[in-house]
N, C-alpha and C. Protein backbone atom coordinates (compact mmCIF):
# COMPACT_ATOMS: atom_id res chain seq x y z
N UNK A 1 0.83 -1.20 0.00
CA UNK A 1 0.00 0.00 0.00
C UNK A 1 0.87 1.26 0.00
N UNK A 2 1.86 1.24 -0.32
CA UNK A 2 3.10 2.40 -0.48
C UNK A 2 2.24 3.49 -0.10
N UNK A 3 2.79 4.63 0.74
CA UNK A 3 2.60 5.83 1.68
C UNK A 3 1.46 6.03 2.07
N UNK A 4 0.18 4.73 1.93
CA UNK A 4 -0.83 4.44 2.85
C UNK A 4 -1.07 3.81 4.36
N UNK A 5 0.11 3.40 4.52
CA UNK A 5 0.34 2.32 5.70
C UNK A 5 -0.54 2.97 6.96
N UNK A 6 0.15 4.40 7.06
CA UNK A 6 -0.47 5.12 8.40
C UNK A 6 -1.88 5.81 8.27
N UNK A 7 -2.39 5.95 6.71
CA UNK A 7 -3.79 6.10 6.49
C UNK A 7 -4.63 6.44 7.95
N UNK A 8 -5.00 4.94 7.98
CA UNK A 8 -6.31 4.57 9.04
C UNK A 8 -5.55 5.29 10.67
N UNK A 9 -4.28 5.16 10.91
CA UNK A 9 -3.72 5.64 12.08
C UNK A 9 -4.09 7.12 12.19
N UNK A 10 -3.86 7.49 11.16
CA UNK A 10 -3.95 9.06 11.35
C UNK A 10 -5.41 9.40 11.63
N UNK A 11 -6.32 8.66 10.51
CA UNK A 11 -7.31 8.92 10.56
C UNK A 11 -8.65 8.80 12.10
N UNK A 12 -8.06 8.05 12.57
CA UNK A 12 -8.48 7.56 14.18
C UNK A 12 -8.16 8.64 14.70
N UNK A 13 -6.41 9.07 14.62
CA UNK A 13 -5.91 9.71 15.76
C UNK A 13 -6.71 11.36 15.80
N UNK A 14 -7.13 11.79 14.67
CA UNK A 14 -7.77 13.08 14.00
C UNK A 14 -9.31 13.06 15.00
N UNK A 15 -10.18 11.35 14.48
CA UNK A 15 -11.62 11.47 14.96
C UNK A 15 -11.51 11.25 16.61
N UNK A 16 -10.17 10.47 17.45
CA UNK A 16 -10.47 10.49 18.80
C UNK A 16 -9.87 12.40 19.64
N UNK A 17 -8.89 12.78 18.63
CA UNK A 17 -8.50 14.59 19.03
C UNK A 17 -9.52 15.05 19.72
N UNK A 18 -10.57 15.11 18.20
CA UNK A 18 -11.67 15.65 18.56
C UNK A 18 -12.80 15.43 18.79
N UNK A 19 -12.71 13.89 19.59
CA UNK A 19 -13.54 13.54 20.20
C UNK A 19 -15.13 13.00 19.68
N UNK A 20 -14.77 12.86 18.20
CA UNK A 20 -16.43 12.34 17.13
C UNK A 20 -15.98 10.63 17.23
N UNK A 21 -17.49 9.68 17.15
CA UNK A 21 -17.63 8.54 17.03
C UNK A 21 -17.29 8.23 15.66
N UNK A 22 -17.37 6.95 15.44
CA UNK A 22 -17.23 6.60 13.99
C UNK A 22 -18.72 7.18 13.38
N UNK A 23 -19.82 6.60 13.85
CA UNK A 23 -21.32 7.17 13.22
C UNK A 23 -21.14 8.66 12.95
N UNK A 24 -21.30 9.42 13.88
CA UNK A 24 -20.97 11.08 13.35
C UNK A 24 -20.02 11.07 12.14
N UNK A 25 -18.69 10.35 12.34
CA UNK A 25 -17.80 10.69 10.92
C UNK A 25 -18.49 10.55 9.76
N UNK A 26 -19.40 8.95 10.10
CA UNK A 26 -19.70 8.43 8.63
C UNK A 26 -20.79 9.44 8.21
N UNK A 27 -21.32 10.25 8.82
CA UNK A 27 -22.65 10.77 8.63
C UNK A 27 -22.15 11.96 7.85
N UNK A 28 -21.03 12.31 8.46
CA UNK A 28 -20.51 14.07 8.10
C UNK A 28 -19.95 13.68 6.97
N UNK A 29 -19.55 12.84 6.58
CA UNK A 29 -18.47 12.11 5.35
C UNK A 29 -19.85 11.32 4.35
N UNK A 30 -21.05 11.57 4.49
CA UNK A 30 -21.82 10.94 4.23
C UNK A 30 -21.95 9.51 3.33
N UNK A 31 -21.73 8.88 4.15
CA UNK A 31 -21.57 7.14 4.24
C UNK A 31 -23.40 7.14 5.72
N UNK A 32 -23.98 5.49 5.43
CA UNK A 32 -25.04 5.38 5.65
C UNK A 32 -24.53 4.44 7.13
N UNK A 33 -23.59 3.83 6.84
CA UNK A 33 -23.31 3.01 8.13
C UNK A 33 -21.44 3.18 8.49
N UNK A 34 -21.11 3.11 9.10
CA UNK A 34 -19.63 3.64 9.50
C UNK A 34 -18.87 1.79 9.53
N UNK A 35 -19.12 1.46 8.83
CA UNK A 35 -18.65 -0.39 8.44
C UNK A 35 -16.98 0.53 7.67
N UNK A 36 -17.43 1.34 6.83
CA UNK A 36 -16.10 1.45 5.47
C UNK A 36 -14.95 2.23 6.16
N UNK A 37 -15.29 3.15 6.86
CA UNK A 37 -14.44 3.88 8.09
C UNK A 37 -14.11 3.03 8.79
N UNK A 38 -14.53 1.85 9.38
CA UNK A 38 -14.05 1.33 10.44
C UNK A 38 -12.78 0.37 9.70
N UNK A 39 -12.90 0.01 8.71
CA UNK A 39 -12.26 -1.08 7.72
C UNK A 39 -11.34 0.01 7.60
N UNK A 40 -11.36 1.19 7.21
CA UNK A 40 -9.88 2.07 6.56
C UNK A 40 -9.20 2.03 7.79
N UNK A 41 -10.10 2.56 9.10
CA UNK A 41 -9.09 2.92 10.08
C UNK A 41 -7.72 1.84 11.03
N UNK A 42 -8.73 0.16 10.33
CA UNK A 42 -8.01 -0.84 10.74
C UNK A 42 -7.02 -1.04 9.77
N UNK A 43 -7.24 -0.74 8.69
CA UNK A 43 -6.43 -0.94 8.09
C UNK A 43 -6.55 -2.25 6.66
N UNK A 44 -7.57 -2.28 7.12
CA UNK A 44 -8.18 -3.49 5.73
C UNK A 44 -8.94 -3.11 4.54
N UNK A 45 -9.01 -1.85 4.41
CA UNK A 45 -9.45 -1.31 3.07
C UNK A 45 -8.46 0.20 3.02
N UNK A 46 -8.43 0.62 1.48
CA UNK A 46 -7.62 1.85 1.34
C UNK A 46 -8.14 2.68 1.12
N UNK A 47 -8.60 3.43 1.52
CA UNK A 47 -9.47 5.24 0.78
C UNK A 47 -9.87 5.52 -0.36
N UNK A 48 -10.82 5.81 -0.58
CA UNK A 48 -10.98 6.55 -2.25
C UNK A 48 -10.57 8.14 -2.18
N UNK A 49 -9.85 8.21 -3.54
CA UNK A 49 -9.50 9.73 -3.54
C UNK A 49 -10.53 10.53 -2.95
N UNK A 50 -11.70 10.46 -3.18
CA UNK A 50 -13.30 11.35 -3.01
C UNK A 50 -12.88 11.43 -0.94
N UNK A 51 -12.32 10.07 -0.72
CA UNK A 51 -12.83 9.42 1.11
C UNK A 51 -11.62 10.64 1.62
N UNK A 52 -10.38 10.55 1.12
CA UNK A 52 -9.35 11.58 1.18
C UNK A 52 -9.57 13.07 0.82
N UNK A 53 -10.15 13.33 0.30
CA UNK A 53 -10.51 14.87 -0.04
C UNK A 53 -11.16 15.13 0.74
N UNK A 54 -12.30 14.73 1.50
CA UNK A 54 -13.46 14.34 2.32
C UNK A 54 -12.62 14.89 3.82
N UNK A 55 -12.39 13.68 4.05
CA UNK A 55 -11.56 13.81 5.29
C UNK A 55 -10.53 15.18 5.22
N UNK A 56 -9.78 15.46 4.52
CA UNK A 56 -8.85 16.48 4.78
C UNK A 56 -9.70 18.42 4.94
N UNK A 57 -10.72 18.05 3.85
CA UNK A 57 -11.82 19.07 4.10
C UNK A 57 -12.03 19.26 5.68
N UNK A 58 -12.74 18.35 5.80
CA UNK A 58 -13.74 18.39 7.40
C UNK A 58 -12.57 18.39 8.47
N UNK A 59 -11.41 17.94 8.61
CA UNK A 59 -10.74 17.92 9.74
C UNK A 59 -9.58 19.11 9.38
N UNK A 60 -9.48 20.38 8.25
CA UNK A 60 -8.59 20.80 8.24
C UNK A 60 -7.37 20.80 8.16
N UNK A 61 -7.02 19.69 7.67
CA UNK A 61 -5.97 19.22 7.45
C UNK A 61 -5.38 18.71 5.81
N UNK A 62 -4.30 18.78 5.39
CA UNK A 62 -3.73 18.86 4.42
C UNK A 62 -3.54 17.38 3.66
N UNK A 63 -3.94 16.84 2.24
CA UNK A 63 -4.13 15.48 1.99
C UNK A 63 -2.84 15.28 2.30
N UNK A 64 -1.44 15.72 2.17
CA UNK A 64 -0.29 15.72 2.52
C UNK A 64 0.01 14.83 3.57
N UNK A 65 -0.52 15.42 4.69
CA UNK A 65 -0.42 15.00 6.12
C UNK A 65 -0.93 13.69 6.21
N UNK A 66 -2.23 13.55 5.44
CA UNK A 66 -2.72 11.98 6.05
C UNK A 66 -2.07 11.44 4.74
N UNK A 67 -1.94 11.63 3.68
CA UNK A 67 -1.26 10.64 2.36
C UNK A 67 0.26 10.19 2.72
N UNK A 68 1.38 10.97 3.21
CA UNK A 68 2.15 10.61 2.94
C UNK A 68 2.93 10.07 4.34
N UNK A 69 3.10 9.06 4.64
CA UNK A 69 4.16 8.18 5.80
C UNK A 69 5.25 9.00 6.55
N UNK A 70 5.32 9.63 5.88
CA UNK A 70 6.73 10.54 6.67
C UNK A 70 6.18 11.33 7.17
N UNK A 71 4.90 11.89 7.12
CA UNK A 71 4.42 13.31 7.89
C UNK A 71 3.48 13.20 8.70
N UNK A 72 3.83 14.25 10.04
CA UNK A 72 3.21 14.01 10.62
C UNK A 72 1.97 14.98 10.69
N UNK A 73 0.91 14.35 11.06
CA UNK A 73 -0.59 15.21 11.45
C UNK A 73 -0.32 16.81 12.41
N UNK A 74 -0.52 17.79 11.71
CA UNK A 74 -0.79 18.77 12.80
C UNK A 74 -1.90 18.71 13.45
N UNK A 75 -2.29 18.06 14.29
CA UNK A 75 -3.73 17.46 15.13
C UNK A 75 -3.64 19.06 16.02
N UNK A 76 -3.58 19.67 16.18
CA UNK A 76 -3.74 20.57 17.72
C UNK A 76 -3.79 21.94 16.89
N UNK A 77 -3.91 21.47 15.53
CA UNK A 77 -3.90 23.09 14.69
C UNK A 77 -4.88 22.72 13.93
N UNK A 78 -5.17 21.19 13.79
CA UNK A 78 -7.09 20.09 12.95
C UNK A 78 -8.00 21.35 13.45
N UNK A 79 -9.23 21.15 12.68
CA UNK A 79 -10.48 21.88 13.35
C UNK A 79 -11.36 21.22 12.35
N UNK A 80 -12.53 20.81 13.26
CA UNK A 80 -13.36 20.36 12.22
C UNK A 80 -14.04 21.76 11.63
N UNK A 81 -14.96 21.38 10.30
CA UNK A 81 -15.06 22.33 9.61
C UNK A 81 -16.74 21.95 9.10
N UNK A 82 -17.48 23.07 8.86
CA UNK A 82 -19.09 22.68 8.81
C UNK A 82 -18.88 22.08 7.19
N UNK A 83 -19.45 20.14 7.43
CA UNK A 83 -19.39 19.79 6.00
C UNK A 83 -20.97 20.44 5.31
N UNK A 84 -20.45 20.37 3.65
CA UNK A 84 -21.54 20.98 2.99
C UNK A 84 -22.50 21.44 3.47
């Protein structure tokens, strides 16, 4: 999965910061059941570009940060953001 590995890590570490369940994510990310989030964040499925744009929108954060392995999350500078 080359510079996906920490994907789902980051992505946890972003929704427990600030304190949202998986259901709220899937809802704000509009997904109907939080099954596909729970699979990225373990690590058994990989993102769709759309799931990555998504996420970097709503948590303020740069696709950079969660795409690439070497970088780390500015979590304490994240803010969620009102989706659509």
């Amino acid at each position: 999965m080359d510079g996906l590995e920490r994907f789902g890590e980051k992505l946890r570490a972003l929704r427990k910061h600030h304190n949202v369940t998986l259901h709220w994510l899937a809802t704000q990310l509009g997904y109907a059941t939080h099954s596909y989030i729970s699979e990225i964040e373990s690590g058994q499925k990989s993102p769709t570009v759309t799931f990555v744009l998504k996420v970097s929108y709503l948590f303020g954060v740069t696709t950079d940060q969660l795409l690439k392995d070497e970088l780390e999350l500015e979590i304490e500078q994240s803010q969620i953001r009102n989706s659509q």
